[in-house]
PDB file of N, CA and C in Angstrom:
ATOM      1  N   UNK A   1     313.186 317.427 172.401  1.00  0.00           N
ATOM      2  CA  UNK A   1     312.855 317.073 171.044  1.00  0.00           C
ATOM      3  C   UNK A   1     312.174 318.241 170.340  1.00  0.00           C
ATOM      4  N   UNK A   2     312.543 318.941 169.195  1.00  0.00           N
ATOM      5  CA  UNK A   2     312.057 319.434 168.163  1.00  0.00           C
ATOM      6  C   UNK A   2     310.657 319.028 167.397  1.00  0.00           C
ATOM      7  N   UNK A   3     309.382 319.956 167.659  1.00  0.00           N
ATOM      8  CA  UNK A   3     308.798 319.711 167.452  1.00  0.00           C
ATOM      9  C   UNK A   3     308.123 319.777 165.593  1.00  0.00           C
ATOM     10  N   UNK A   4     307.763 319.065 164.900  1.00  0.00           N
ATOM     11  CA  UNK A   4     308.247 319.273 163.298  1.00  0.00           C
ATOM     12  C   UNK A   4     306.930 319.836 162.830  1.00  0.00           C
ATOM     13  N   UNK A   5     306.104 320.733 162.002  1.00  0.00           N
ATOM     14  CA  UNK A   5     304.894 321.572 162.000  1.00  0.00           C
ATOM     15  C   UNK A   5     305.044 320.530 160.599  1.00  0.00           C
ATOM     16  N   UNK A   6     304.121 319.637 160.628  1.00  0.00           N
ATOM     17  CA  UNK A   6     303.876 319.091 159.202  1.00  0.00           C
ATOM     18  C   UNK A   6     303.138 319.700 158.277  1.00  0.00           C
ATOM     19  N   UNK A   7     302.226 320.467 159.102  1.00  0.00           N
ATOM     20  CA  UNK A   7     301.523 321.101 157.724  1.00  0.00           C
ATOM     21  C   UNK A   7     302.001 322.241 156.774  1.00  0.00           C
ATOM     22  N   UNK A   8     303.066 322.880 157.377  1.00  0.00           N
ATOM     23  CA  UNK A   8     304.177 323.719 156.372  1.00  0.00           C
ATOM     24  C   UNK A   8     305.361 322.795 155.713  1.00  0.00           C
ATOM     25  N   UNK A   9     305.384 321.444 156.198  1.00  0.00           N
ATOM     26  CA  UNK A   9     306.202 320.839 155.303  1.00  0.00           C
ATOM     27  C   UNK A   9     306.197 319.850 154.146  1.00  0.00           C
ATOM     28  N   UNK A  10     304.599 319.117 154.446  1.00  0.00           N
ATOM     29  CA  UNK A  10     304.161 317.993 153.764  1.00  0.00           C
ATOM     30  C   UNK A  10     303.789 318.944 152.320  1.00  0.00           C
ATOM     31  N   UNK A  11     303.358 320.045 152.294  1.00  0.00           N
ATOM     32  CA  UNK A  11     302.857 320.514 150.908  1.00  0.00           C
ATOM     33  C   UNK A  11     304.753 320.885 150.130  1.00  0.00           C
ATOM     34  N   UNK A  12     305.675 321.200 151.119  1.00  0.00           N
ATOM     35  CA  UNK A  12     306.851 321.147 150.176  1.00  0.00           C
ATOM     36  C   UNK A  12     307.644 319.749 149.685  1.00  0.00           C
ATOM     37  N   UNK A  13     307.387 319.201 150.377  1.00  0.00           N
ATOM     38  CA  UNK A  13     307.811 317.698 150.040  1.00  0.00           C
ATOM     39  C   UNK A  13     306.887 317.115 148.912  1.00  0.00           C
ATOM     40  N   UNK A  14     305.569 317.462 148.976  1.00  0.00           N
ATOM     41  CA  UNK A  14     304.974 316.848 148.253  1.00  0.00           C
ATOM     42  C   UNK A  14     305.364 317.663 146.721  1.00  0.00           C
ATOM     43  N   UNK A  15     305.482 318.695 146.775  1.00  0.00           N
ATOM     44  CA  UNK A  15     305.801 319.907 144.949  1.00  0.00           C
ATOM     45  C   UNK A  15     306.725 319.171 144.458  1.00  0.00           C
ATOM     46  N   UNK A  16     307.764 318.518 145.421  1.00  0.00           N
ATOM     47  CA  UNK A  16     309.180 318.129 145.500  1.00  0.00           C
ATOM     48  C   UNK A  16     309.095 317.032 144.615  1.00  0.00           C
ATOM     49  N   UNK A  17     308.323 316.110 144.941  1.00  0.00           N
ATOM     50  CA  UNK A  17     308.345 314.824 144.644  1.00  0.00           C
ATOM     51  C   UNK A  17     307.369 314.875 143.105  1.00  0.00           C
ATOM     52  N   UNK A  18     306.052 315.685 143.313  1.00  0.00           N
ATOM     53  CA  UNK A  18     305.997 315.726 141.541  1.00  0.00           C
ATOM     54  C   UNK A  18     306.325 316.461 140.813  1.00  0.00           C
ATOM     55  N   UNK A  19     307.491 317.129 140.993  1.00  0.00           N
ATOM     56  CA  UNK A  19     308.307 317.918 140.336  1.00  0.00           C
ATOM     57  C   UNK A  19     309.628 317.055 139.607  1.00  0.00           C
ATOM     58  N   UNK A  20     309.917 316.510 140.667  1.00  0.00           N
ATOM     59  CA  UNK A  20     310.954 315.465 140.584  1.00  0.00           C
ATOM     60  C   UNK A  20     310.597 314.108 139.548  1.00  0.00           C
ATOM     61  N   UNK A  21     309.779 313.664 139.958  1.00  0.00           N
ATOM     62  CA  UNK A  21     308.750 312.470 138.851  1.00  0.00           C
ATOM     63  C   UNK A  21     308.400 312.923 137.348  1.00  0.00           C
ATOM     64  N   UNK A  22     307.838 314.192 137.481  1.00  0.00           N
ATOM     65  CA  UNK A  22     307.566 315.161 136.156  1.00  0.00           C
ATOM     66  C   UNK A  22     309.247 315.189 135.247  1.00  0.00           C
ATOM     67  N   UNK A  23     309.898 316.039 136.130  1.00  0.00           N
ATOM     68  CA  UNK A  23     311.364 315.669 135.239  1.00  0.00           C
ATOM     69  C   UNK A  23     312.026 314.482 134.796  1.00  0.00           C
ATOM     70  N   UNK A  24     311.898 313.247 135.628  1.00  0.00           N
ATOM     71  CA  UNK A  24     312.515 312.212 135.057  1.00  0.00           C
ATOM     72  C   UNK A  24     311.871 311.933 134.316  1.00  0.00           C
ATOM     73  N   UNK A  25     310.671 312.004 134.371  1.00  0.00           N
ATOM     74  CA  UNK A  25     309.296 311.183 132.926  1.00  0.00           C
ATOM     75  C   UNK A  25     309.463 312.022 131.620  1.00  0.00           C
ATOM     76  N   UNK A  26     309.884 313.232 131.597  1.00  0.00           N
ATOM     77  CA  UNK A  26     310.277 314.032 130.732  1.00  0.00           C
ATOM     78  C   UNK A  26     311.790 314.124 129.914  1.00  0.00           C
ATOM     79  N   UNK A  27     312.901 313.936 130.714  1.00  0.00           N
ATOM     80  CA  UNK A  27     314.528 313.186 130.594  1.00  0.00           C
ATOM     81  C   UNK A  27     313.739 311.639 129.598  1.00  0.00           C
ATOM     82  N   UNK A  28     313.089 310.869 130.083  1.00  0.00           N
ATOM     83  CA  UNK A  28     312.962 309.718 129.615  1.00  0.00           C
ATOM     84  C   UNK A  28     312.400 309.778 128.227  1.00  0.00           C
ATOM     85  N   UNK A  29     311.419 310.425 128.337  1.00  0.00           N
ATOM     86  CA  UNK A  29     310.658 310.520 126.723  1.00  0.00           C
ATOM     87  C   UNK A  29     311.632 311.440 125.703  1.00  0.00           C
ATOM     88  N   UNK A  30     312.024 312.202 125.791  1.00  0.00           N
ATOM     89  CA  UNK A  30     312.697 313.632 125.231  1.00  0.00           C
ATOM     90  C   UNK A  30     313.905 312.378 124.172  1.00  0.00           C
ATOM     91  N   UNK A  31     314.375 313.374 123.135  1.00  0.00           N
ATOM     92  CA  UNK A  31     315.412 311.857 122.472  1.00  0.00           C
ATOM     93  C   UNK A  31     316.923 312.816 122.907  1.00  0.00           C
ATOM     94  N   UNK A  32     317.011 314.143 122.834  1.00  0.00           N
ATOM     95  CA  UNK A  32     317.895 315.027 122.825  1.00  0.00           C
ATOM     96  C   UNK A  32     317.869 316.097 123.945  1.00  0.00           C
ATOM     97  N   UNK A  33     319.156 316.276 124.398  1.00  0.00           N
ATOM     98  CA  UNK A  33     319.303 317.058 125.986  1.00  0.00           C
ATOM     99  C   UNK A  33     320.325 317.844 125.569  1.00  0.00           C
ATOM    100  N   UNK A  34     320.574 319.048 126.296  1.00  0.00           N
ATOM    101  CA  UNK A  34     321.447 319.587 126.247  1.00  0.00           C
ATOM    102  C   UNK A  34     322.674 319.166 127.512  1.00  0.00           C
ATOM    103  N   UNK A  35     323.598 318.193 126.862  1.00  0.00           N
ATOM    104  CA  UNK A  35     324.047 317.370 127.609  1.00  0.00           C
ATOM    105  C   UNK A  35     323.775 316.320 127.699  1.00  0.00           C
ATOM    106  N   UNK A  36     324.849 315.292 128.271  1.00  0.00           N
ATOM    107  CA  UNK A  36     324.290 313.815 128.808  1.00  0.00           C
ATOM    108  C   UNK A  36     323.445 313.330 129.606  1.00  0.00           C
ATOM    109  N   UNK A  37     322.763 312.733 129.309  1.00  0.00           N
ATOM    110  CA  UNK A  37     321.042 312.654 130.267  1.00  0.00           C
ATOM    111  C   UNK A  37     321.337 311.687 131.175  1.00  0.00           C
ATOM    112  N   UNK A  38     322.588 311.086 131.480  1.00  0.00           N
ATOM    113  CA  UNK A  38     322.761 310.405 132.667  1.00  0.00           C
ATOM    114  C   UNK A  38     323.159 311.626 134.075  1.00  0.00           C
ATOM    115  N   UNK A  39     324.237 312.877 133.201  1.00  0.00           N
ATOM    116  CA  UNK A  39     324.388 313.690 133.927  1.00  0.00           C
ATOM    117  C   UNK A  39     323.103 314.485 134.735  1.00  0.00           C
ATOM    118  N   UNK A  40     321.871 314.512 133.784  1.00  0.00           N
ATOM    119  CA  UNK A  40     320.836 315.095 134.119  1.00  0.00           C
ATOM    120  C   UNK A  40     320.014 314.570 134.871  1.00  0.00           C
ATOM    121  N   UNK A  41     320.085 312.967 134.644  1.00  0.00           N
ATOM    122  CA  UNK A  41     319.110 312.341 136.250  1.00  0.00           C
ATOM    123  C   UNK A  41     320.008 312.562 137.450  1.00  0.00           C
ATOM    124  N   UNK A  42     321.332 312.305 137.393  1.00  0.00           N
ATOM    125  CA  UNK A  42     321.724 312.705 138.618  1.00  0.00           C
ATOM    126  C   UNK A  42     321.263 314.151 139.342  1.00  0.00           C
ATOM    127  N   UNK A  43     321.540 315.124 138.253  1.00  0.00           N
ATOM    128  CA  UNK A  43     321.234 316.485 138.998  1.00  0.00           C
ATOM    129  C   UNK A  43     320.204 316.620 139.473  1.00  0.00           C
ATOM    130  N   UNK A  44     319.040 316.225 138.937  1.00  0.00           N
ATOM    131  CA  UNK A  44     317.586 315.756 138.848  1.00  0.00           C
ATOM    132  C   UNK A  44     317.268 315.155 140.023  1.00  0.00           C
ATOM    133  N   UNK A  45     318.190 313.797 140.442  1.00  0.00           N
ATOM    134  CA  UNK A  45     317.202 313.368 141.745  1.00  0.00           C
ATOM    135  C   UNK A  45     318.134 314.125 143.094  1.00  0.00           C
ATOM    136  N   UNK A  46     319.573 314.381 142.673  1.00  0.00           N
ATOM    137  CA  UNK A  46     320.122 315.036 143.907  1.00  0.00           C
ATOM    138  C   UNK A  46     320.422 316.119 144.170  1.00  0.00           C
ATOM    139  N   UNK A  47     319.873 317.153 143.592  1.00  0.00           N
ATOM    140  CA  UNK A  47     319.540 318.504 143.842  1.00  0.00           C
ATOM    141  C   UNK A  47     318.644 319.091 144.231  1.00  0.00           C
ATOM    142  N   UNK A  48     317.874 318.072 144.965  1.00  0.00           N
ATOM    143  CA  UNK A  48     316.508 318.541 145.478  1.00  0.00           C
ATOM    144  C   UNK A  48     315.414 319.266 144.592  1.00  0.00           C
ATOM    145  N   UNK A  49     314.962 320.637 145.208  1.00  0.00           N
ATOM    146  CA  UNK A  49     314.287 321.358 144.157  1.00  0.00           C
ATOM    147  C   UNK A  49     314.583 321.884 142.379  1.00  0.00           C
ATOM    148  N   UNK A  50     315.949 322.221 142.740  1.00  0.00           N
ATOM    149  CA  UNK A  50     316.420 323.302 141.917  1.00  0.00           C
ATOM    150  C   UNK A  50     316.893 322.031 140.706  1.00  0.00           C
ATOM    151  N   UNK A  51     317.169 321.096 141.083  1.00  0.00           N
ATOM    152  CA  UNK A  51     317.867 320.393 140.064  1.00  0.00           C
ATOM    153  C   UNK A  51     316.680 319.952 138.673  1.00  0.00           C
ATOM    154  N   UNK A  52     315.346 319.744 139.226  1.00  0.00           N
ATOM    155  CA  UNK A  52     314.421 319.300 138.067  1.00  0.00           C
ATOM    156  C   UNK A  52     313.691 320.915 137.869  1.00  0.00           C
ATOM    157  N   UNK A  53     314.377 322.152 138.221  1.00  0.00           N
ATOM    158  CA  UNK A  53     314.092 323.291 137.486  1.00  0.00           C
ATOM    159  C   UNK A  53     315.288 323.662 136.372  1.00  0.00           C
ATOM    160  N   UNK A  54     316.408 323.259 137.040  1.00  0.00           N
ATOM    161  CA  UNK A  54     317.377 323.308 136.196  1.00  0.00           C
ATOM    162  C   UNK A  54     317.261 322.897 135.187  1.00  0.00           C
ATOM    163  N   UNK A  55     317.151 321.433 135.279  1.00  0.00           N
ATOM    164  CA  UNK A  55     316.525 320.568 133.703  1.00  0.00           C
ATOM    165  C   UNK A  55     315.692 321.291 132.841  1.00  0.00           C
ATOM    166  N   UNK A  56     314.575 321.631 133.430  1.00  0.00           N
ATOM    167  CA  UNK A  56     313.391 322.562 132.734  1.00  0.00           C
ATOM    168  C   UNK A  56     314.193 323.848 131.918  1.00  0.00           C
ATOM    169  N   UNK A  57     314.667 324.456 132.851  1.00  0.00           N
ATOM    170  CA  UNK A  57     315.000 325.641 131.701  1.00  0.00           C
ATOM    171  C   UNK A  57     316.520 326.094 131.538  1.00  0.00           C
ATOM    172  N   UNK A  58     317.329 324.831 131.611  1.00  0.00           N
ATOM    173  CA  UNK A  58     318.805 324.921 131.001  1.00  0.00           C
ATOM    174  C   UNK A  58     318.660 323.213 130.110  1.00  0.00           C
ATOM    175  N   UNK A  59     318.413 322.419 130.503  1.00  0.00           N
ATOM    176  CA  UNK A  59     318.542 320.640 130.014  1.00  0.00           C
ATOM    177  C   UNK A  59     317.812 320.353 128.782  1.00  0.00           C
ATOM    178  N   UNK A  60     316.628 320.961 129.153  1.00  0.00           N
ATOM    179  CA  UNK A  60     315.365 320.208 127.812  1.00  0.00           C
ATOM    180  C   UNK A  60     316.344 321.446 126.154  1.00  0.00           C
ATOM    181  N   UNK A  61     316.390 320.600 125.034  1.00  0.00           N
ATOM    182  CA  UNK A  61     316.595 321.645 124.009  1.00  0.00           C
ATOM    183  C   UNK A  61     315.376 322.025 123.407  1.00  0.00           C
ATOM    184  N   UNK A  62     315.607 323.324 122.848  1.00  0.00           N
ATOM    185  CA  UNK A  62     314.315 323.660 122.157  1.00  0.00           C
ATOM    186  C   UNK A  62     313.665 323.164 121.118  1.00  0.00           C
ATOM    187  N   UNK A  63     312.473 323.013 120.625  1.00  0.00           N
ATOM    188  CA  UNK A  63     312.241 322.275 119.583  1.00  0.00           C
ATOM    189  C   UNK A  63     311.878 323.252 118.313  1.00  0.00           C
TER     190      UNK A  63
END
């Protein structure tokens, strides 16, 4: 058995998850996306990291 070092992983899981929460709460309030914002929760919850950076600086439009 593979032994799993939690303490190098729980702080990435954890960025993960309010990173991830931060983007959908942000998709939700916002009225206008660049793109369809159904397309954008998907990318959002199944792209792991990169997908609620993506949002951030390709998804949100400028104001």
């Amino acid at each position: 058995m593979v032994d799993i070092n939690w303490a190098l992983i729980a702080p990435i899981l954890i960025i993960e998850f309010i990173l991830l929460l931060v983007a959908i709460v942000d998709l939700v309030k916002v009225k206008e996306t660049n793109g369809p914002k159904w397309l954008w929760a998907i990318i959002i919850v199944l792209v792991s990291i990169l997908g609620p950076v993506l949002y951030f600086i390709i998804g949100r439009r400028s104001r």
